[in-house]
PDB file of N, CA and C in Angstrom:
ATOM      1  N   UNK A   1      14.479   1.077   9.505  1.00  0.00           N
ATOM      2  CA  UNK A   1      13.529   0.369   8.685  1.00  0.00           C
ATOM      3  C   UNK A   1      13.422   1.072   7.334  1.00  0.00           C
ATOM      4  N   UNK A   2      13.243  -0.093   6.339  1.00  0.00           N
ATOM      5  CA  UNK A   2      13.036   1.018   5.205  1.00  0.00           C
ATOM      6  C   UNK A   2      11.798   0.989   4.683  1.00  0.00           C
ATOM      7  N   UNK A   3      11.146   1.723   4.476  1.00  0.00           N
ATOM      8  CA  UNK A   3       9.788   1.974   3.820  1.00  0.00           C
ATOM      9  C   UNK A   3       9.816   2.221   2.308  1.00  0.00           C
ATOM     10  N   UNK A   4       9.434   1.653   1.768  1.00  0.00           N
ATOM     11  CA  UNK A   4       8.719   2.233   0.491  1.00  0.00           C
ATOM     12  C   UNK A   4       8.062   3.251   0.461  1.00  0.00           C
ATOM     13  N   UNK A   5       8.096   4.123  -0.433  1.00  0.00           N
ATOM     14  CA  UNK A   5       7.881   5.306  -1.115  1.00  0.00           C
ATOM     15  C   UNK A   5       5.944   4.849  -1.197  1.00  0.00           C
ATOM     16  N   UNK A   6       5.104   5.872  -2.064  1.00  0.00           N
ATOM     17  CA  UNK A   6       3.478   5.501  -2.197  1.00  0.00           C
ATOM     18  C   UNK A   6       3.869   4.835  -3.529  1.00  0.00           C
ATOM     19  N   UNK A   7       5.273   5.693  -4.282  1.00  0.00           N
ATOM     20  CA  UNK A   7       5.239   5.406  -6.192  1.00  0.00           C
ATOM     21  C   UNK A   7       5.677   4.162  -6.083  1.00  0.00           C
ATOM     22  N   UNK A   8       6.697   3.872  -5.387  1.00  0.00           N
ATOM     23  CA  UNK A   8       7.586   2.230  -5.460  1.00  0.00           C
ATOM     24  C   UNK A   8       6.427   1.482  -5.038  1.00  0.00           C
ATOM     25  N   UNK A   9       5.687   1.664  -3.700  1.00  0.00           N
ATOM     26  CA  UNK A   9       4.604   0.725  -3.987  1.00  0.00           C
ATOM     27  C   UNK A   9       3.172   0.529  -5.084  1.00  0.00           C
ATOM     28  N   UNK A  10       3.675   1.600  -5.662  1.00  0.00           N
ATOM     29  CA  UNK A  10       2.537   1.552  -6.727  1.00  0.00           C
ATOM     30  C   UNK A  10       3.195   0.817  -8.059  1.00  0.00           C
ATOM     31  N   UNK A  11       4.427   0.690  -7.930  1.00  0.00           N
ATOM     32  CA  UNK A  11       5.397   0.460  -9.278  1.00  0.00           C
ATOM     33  C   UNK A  11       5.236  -1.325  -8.967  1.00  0.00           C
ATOM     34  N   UNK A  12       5.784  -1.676  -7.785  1.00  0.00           N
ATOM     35  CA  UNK A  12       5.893  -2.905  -7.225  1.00  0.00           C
ATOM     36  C   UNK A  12       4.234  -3.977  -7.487  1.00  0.00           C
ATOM     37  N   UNK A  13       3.266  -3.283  -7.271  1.00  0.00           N
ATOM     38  CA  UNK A  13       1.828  -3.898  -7.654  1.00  0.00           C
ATOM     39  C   UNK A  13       1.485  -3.582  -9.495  1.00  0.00           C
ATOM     40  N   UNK A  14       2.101  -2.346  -9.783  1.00  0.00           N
ATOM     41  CA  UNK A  14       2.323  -2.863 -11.561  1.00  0.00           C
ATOM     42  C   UNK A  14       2.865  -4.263 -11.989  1.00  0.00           C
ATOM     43  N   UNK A  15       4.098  -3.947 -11.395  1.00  0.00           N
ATOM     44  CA  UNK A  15       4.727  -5.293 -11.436  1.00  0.00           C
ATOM     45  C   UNK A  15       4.025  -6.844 -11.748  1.00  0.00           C
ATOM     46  N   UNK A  16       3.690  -6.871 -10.229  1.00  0.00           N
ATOM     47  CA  UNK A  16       2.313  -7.914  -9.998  1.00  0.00           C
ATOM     48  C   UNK A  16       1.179  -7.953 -11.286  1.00  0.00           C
ATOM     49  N   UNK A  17       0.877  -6.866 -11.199  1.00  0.00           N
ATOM     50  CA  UNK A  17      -0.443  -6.958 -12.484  1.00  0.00           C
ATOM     51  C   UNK A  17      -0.087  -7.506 -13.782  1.00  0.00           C
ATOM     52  N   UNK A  18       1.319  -6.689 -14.860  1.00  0.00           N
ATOM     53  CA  UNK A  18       2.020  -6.940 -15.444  1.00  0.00           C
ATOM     54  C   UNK A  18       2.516  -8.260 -15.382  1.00  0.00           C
ATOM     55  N   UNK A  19       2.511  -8.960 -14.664  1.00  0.00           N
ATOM     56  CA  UNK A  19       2.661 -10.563 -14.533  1.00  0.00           C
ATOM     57  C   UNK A  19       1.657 -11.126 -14.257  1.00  0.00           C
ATOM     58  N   UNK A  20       1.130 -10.794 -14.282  1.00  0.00           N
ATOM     59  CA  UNK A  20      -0.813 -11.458 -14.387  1.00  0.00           C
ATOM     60  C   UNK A  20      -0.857 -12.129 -13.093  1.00  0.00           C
ATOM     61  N   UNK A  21      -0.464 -11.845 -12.060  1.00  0.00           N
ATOM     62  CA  UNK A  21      -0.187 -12.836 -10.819  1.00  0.00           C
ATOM     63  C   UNK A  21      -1.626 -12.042 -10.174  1.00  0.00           C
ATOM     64  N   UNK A  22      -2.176 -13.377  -9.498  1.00  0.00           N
ATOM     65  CA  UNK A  22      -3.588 -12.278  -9.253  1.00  0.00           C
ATOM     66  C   UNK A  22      -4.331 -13.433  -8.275  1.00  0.00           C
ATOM     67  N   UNK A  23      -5.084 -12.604  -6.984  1.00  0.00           N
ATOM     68  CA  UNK A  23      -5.147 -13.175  -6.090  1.00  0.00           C
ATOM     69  C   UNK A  23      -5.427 -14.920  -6.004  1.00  0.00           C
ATOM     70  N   UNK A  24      -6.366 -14.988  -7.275  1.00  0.00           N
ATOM     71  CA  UNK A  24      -6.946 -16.209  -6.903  1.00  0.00           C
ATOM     72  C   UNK A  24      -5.997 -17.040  -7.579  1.00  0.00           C
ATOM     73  N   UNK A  25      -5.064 -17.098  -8.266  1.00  0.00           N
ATOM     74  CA  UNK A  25      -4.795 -18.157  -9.162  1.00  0.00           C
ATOM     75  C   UNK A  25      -2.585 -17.840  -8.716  1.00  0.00           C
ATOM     76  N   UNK A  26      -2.135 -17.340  -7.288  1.00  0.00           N
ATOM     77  CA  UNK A  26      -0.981 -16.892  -6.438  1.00  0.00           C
ATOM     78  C   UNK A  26      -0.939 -18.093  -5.912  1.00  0.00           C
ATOM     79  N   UNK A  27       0.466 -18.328  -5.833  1.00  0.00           N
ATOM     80  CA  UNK A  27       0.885 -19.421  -4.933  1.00  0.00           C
ATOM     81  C   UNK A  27       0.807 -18.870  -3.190  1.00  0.00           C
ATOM     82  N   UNK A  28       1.178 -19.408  -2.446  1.00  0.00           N
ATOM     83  CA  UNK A  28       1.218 -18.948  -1.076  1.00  0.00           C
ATOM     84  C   UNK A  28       1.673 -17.792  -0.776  1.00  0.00           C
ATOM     85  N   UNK A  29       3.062 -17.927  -1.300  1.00  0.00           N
ATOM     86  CA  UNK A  29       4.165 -16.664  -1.026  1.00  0.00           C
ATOM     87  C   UNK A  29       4.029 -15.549  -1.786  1.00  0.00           C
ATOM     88  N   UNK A  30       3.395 -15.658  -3.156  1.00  0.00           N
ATOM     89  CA  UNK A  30       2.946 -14.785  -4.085  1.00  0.00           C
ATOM     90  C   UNK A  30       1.692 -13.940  -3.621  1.00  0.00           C
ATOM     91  N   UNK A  31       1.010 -14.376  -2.961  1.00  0.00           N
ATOM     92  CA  UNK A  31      -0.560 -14.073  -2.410  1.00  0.00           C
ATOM     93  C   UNK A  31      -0.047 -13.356  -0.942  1.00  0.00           C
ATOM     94  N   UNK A  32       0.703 -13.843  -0.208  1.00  0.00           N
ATOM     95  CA  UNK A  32       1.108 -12.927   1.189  1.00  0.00           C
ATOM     96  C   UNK A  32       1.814 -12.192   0.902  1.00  0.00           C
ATOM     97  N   UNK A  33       2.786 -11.586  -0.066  1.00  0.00           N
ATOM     98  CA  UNK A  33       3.512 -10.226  -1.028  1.00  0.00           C
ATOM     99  C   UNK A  33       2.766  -9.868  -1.293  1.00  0.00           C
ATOM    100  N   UNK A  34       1.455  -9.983  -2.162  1.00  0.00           N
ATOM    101  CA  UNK A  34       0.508  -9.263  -2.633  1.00  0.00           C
ATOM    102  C   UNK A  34      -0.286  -8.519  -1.711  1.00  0.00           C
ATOM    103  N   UNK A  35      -0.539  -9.240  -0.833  1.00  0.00           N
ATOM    104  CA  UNK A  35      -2.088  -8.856   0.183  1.00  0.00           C
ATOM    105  C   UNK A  35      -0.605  -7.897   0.950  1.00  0.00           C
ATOM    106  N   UNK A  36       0.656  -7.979   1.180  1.00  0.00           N
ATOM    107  CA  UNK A  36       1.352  -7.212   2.256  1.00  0.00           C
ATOM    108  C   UNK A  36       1.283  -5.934   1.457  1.00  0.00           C
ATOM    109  N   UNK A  37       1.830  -6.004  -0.130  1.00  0.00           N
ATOM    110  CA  UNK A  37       2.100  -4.686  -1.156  1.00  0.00           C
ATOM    111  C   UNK A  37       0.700  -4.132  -0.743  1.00  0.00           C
ATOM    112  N   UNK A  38      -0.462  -4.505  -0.661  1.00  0.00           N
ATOM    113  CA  UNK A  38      -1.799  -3.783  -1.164  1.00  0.00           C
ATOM    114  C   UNK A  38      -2.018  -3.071   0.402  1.00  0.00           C
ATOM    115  N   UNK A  39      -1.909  -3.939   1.316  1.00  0.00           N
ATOM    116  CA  UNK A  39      -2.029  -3.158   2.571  1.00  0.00           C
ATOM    117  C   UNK A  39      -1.054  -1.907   2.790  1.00  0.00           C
ATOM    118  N   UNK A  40       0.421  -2.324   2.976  1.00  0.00           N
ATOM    119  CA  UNK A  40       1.126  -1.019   3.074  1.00  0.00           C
ATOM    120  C   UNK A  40       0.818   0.175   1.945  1.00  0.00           C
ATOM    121  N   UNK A  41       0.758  -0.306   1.087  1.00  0.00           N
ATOM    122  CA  UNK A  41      -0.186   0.616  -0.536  1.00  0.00           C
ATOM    123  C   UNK A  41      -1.036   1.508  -0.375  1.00  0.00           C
ATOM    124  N   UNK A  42      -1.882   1.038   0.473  1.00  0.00           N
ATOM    125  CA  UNK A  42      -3.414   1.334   1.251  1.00  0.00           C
ATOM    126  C   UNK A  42      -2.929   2.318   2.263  1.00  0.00           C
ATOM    127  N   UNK A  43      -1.605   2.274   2.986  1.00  0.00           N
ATOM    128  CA  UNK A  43      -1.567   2.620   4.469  1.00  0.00           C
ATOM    129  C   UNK A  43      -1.108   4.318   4.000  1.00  0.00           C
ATOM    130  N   UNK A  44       0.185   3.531   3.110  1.00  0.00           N
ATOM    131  CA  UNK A  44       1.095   5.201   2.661  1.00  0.00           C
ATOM    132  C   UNK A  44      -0.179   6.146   1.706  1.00  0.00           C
ATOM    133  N   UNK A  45      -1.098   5.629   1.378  1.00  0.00           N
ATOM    134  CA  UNK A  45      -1.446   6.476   0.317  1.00  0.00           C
ATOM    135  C   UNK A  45      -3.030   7.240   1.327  1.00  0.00           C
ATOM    136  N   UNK A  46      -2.877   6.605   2.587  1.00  0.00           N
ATOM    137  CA  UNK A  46      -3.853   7.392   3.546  1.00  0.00           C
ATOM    138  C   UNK A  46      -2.821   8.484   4.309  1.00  0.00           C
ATOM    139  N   UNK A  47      -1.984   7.874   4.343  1.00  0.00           N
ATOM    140  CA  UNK A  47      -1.083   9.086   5.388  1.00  0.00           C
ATOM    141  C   UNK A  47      -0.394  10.367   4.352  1.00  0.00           C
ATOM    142  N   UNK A  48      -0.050   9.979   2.879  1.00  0.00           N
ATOM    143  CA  UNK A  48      -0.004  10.884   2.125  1.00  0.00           C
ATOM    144  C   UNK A  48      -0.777  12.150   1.485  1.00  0.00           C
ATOM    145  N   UNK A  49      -2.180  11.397   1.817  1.00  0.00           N
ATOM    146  CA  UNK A  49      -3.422  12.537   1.214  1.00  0.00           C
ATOM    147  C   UNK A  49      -3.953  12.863   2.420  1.00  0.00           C
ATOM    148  N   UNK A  50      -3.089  12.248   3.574  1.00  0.00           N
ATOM    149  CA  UNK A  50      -3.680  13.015   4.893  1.00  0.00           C
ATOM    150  C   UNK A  50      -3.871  14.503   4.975  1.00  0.00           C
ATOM    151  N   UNK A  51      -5.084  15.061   5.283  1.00  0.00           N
ATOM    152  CA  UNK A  51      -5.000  16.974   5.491  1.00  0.00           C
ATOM    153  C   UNK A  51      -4.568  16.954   7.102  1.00  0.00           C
ATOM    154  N   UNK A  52      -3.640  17.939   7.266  1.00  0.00           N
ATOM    155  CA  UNK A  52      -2.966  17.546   8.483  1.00  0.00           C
ATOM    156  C   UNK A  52      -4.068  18.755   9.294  1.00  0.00           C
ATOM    157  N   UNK A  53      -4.998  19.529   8.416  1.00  0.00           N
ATOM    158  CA  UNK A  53      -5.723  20.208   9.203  1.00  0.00           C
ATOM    159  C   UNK A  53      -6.887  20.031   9.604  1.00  0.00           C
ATOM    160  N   UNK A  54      -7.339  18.513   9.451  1.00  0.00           N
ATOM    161  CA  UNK A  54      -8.389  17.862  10.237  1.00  0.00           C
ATOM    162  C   UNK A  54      -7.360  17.399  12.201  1.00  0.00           C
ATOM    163  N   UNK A  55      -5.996  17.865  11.944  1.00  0.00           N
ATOM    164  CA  UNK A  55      -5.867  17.234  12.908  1.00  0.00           C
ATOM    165  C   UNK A  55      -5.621  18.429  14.437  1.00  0.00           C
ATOM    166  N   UNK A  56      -6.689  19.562  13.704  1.00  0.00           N
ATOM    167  CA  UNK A  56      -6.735  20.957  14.969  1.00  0.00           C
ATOM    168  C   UNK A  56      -7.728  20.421  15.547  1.00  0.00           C
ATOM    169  N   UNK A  57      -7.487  20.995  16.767  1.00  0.00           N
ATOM    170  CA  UNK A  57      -8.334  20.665  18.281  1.00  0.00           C
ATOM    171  C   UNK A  57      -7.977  18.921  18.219  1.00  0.00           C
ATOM    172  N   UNK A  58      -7.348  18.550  18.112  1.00  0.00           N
ATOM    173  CA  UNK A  58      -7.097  17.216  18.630  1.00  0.00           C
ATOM    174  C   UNK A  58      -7.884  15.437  17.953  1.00  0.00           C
ATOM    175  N   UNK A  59      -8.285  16.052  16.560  1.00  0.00           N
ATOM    176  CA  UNK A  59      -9.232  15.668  16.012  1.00  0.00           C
ATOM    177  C   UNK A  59      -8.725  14.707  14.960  1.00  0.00           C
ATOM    178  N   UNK A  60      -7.567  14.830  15.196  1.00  0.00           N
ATOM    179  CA  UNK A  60      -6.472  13.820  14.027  1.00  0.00           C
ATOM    180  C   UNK A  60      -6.396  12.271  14.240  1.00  0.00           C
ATOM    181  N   UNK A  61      -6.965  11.638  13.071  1.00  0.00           N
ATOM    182  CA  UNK A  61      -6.620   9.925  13.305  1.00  0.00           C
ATOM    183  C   UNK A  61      -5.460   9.333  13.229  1.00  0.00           C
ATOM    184  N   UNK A  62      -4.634  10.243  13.502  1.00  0.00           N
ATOM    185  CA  UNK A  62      -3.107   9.354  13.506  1.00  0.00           C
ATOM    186  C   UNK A  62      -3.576   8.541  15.277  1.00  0.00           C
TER     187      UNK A  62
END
């Protein structure tokens, strides 16, 4: 599988912005790319600033 990077998904929603494409005024397919970019966006940039030392004694939200 390939994943995007946190920057490529941050480059990829420039993109979006830079084209003024924006939730309310997205066609179908434009609006489910968007809402997918912002979620995975959301996901990598929690697991990146993750402190992996909340995850002693078993205490980790992975």
């Amino acid at each position: 599988m390939n994943d995007f990077s946190l920057q490529e998904l941050n480059t990829l929603l420039g993109v979006f912005a830079k084209a003024g494409i924006q939730e309310q005024a997205a066609s179908p397919e434009e609006l489910d790319l968007l809402v997918r970019l912002q979620h995975a966006q959301a996901e990598r940039d929690e697991i990146e600033n993750m402190d992996f030392d909340d995850c002693l004694g078993g205490a980790c939200k992975l």
